[in-house]
PDB file of N, CA and C in Angstrom:
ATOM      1  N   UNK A   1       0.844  -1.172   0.000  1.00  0.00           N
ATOM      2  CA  UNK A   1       0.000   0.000   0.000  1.00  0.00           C
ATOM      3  C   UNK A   1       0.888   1.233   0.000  1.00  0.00           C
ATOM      4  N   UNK A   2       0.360   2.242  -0.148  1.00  0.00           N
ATOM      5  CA  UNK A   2       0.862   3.402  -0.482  1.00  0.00           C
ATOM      6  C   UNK A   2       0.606   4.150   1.050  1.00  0.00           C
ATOM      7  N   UNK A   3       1.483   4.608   1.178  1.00  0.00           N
ATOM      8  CA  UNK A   3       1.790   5.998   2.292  1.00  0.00           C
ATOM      9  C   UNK A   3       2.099   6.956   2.100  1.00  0.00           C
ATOM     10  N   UNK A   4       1.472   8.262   2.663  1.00  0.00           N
ATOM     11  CA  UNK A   4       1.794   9.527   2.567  1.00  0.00           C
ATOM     12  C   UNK A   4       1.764   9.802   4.262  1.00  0.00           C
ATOM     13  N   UNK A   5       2.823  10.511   4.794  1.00  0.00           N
ATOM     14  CA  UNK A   5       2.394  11.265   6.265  1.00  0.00           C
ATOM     15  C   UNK A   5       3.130  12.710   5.852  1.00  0.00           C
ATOM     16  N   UNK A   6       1.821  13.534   5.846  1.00  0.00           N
ATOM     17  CA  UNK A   6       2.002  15.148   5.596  1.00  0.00           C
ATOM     18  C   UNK A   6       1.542  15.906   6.789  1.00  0.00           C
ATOM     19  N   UNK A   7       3.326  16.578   6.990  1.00  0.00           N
ATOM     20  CA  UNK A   7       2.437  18.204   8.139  1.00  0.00           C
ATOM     21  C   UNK A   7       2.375  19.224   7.737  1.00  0.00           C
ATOM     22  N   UNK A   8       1.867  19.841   7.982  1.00  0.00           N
ATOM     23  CA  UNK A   8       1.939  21.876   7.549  1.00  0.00           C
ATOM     24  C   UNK A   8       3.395  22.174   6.932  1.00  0.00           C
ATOM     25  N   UNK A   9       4.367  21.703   7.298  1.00  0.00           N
ATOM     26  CA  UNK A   9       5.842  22.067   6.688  1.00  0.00           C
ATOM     27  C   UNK A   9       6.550  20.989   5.694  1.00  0.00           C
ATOM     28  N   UNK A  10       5.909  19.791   5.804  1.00  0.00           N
ATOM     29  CA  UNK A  10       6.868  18.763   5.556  1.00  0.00           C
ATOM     30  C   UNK A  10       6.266  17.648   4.972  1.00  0.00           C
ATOM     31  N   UNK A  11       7.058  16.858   4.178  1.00  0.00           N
ATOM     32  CA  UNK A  11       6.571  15.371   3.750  1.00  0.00           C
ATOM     33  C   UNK A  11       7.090  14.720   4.700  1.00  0.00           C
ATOM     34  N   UNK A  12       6.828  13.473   5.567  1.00  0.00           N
ATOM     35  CA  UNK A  12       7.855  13.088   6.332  1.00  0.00           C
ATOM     36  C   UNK A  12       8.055  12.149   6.207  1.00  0.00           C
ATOM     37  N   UNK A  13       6.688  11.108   4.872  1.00  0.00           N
ATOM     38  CA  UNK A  13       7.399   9.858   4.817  1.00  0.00           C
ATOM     39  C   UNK A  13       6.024   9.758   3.158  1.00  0.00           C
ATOM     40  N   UNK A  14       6.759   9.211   2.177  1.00  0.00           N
ATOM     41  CA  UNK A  14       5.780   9.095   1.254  1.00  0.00           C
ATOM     42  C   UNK A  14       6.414   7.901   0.114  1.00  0.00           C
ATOM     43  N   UNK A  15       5.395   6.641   0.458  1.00  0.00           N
ATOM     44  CA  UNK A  15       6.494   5.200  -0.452  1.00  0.00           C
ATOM     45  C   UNK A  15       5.436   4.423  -0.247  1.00  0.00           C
ATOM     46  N   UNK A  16       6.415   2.870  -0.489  1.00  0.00           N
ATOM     47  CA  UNK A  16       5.462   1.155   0.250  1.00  0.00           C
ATOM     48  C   UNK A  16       5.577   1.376   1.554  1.00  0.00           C
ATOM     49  N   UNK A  17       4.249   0.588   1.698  1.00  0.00           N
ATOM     50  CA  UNK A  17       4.596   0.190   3.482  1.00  0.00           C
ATOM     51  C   UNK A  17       4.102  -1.412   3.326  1.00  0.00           C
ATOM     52  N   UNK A  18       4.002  -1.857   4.107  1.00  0.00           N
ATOM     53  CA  UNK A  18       3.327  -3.038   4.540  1.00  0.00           C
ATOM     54  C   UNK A  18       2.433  -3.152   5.630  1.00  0.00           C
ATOM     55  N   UNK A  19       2.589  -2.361   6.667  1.00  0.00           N
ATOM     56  CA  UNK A  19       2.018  -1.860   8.030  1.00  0.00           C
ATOM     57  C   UNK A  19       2.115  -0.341   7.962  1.00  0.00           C
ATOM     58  N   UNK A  20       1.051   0.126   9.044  1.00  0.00           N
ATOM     59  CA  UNK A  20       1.221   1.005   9.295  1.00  0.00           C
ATOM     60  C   UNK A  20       0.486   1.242  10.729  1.00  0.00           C
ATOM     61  N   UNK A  21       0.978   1.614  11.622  1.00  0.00           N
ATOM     62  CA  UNK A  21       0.152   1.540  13.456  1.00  0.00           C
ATOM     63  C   UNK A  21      -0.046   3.235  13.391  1.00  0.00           C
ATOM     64  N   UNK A  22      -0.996   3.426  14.266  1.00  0.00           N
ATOM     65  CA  UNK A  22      -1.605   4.403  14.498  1.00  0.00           C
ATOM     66  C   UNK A  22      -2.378   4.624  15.763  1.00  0.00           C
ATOM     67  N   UNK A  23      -2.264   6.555  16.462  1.00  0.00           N
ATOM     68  CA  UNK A  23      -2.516   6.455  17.407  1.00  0.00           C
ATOM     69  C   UNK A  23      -3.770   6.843  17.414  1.00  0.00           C
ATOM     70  N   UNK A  24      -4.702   5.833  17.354  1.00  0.00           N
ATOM     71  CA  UNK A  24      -6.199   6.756  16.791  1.00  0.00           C
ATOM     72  C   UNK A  24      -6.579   7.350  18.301  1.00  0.00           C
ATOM     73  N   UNK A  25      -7.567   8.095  18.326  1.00  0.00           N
ATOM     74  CA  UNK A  25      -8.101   8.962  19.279  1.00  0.00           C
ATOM     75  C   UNK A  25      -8.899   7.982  20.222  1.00  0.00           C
ATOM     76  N   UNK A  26      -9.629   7.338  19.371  1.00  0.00           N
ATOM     77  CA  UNK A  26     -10.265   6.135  20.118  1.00  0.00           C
ATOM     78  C   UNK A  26      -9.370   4.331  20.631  1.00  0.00           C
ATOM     79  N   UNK A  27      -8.533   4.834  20.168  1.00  0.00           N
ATOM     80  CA  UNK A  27      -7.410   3.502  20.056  1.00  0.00           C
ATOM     81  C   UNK A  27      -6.481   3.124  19.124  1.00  0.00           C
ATOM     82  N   UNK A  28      -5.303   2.427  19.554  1.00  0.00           N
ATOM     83  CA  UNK A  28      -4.251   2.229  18.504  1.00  0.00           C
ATOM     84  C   UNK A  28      -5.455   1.243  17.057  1.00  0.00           C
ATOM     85  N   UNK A  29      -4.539   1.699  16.076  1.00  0.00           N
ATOM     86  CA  UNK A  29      -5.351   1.015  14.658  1.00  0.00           C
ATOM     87  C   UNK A  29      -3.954   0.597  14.216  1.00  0.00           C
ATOM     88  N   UNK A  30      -4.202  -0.631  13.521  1.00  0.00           N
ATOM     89  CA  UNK A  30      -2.975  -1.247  12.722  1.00  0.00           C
ATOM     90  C   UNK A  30      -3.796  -1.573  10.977  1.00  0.00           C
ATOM     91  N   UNK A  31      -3.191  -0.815  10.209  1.00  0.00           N
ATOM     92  CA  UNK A  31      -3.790  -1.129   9.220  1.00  0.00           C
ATOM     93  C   UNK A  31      -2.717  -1.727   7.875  1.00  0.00           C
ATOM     94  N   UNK A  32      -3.336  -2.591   7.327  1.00  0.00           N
ATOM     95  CA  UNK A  32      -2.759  -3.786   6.414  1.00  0.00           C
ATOM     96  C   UNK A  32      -3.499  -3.432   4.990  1.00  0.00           C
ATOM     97  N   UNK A  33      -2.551  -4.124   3.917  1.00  0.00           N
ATOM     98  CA  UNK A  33      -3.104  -3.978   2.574  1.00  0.00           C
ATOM     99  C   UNK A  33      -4.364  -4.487   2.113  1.00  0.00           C
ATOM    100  N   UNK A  34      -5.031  -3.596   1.677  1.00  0.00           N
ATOM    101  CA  UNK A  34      -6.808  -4.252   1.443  1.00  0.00           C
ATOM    102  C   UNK A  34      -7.385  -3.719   2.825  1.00  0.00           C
ATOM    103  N   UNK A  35      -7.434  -2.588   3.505  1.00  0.00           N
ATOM    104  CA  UNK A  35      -7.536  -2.435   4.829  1.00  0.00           C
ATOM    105  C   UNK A  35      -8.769  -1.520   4.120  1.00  0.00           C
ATOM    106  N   UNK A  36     -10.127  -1.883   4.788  1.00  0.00           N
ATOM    107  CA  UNK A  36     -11.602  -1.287   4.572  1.00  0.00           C
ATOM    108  C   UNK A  36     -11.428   0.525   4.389  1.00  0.00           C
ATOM    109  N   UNK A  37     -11.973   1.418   3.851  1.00  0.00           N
ATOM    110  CA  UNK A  37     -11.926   2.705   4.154  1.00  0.00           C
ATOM    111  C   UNK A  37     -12.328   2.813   5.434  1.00  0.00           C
ATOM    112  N   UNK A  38     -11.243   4.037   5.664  1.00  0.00           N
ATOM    113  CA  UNK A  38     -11.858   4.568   7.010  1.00  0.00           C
ATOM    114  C   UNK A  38     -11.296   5.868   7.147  1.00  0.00           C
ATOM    115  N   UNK A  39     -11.535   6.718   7.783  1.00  0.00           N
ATOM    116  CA  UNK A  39     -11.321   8.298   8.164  1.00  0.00           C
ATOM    117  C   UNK A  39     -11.478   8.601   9.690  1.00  0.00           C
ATOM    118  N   UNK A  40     -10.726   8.867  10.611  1.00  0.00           N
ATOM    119  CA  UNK A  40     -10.779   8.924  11.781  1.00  0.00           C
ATOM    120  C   UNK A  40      -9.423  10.212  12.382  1.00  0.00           C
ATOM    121  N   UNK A  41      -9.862  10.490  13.545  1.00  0.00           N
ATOM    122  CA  UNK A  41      -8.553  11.653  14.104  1.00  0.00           C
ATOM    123  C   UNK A  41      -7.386  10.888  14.889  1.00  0.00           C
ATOM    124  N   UNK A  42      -5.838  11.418  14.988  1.00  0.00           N
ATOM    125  CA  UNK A  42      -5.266  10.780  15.780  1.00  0.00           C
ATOM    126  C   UNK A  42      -4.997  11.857  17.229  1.00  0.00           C
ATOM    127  N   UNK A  43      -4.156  10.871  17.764  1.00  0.00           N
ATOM    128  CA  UNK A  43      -4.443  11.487  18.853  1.00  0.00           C
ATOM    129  C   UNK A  43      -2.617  11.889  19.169  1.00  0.00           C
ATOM    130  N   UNK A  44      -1.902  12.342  20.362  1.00  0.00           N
ATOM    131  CA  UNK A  44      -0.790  11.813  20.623  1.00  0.00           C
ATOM    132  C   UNK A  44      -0.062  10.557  20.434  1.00  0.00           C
ATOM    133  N   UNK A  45       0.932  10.373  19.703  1.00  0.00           N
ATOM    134  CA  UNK A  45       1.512   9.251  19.868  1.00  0.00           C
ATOM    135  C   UNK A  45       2.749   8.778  18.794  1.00  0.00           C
ATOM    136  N   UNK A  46       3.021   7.692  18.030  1.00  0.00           N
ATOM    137  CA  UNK A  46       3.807   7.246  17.427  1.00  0.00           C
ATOM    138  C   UNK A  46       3.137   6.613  16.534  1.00  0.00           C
ATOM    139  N   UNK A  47       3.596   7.213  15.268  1.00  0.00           N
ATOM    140  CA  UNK A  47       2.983   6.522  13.883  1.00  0.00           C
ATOM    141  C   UNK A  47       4.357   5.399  13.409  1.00  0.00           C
ATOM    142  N   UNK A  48       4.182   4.338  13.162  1.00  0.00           N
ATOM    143  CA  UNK A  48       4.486   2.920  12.644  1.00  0.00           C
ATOM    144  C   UNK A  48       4.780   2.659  11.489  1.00  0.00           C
ATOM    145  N   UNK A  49       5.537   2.757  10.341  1.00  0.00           N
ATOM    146  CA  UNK A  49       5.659   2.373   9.401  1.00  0.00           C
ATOM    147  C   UNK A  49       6.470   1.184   9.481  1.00  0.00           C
ATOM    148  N   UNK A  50       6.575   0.223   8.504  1.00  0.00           N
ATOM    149  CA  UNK A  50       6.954  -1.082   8.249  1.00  0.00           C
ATOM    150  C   UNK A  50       7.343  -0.968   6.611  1.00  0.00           C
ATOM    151  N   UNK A  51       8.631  -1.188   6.286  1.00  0.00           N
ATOM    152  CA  UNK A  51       8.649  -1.321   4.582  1.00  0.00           C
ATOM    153  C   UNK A  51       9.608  -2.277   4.247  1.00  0.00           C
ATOM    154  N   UNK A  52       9.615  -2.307   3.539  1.00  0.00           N
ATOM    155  CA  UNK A  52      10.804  -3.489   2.984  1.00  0.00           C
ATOM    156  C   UNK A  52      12.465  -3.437   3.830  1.00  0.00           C
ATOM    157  N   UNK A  53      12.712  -1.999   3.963  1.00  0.00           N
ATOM    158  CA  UNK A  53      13.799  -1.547   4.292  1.00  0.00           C
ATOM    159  C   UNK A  53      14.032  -1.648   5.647  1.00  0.00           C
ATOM    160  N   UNK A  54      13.052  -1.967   6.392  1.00  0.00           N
ATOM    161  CA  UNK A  54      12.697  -1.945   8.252  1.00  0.00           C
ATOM    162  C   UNK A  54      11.885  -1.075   8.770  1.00  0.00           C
ATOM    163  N   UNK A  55      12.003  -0.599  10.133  1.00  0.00           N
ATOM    164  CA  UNK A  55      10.448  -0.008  10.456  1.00  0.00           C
ATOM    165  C   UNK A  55      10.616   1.303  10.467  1.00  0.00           C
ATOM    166  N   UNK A  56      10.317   2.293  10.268  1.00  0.00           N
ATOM    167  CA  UNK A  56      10.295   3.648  10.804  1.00  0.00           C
ATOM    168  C   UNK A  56       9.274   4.140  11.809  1.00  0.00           C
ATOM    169  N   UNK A  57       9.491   5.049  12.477  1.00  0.00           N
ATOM    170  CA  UNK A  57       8.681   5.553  13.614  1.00  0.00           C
ATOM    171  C   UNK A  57       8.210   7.725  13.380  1.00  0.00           C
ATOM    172  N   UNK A  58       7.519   7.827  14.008  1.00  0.00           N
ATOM    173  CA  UNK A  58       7.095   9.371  13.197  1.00  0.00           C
ATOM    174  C   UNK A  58       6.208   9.627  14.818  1.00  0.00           C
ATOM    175  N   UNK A  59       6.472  10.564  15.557  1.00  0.00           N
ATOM    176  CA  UNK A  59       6.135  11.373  16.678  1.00  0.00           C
ATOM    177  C   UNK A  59       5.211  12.373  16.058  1.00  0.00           C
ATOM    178  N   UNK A  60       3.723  12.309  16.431  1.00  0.00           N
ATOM    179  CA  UNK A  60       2.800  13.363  16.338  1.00  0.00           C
ATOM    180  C   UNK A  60       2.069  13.323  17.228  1.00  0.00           C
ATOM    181  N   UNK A  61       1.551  14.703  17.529  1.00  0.00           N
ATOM    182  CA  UNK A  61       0.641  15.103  18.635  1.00  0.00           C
ATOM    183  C   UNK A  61      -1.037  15.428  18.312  1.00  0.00           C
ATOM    184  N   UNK A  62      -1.147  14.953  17.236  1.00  0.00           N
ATOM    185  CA  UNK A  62      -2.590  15.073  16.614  1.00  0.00           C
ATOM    186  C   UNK A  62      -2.338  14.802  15.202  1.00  0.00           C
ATOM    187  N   UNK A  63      -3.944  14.859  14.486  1.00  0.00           N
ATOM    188  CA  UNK A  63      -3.830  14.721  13.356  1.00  0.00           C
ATOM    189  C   UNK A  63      -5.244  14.176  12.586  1.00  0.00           C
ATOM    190  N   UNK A  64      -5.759  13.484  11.392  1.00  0.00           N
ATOM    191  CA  UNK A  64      -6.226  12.924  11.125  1.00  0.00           C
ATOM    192  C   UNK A  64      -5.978  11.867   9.992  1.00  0.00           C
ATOM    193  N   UNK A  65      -6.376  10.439   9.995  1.00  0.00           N
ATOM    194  CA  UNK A  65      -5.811   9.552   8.906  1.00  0.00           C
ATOM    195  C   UNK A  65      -7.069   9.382   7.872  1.00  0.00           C
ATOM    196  N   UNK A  66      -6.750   9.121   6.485  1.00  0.00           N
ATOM    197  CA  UNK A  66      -7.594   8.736   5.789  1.00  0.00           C
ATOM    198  C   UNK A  66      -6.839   7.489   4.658  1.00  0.00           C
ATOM    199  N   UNK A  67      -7.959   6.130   4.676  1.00  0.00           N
ATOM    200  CA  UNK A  67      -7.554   5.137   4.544  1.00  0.00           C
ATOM    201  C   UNK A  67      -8.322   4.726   3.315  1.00  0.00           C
ATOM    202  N   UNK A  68      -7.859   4.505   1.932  1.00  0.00           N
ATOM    203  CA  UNK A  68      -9.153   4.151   0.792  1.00  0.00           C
ATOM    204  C   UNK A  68      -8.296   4.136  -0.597  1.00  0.00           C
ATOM    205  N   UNK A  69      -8.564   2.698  -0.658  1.00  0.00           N
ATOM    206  CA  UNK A  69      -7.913   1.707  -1.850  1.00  0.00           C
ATOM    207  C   UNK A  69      -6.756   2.119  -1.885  1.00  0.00           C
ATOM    208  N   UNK A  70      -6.376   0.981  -0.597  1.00  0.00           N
ATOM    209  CA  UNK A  70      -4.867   0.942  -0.453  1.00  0.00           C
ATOM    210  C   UNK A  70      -4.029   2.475  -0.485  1.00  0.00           C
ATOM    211  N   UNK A  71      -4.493   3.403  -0.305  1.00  0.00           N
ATOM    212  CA  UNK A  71      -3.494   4.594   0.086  1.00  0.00           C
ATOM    213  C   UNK A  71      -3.820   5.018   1.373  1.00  0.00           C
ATOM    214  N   UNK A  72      -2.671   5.020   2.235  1.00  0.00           N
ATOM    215  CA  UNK A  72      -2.934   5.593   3.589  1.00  0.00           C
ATOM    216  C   UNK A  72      -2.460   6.872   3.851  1.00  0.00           C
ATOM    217  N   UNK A  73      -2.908   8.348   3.822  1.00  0.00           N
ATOM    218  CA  UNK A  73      -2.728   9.483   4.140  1.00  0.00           C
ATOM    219  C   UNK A  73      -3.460  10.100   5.303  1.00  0.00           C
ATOM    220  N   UNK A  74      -1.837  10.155   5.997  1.00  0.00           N
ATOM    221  CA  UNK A  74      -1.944  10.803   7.540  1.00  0.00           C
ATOM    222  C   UNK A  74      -1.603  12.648   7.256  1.00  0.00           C
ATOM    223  N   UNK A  75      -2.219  12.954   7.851  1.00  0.00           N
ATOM    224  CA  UNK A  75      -2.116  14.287   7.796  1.00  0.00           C
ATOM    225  C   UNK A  75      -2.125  14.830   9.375  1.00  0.00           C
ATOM    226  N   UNK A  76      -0.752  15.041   9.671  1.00  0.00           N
ATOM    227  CA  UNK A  76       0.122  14.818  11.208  1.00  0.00           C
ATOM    228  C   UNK A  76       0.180  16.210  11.971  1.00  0.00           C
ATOM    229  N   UNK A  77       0.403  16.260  13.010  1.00  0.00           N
ATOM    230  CA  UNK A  77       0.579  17.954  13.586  1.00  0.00           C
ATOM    231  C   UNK A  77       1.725  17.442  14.200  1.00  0.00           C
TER     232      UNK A  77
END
């Protein structure tokens, strides 16, 4: 699947993933390829990437994710 995590200044991560964890507002979300649409806010925490290359990690304090046919775009504070 495709990833984008965009803040007000910056691209901070935009490629494959395989995983991606998330700090949703209502609870951590782990989302996988073929992963249902969904649109939800995050909250504090540590965003998860997983790619071929190993894992990366991404510190945000809010935000909201949007999840739909296979592209995952976080849009991070």
């Amino acid at each position: 699947m495709t990833v984008d995590i965009l803040t007000p200044d910056a691209t901070l991560f935009s490629g494959e993933a395989s995983y991606v964890g998330l700090p949703g507002s209502d609870g951590s979300l782990g989302i996988l390829n073929n992963h249902s649409p969904l649109v939800t806010t995050l909250k504090e925490g540590q965003v998860v990437v997983r790619t071929e290359s190993g894992e990366k990690t991404f510190d945000v304090i809010g935000g909201s994710v949007e999840v739909l046919h296979n592209v995952v775009t976080v849009l991070a504070e």
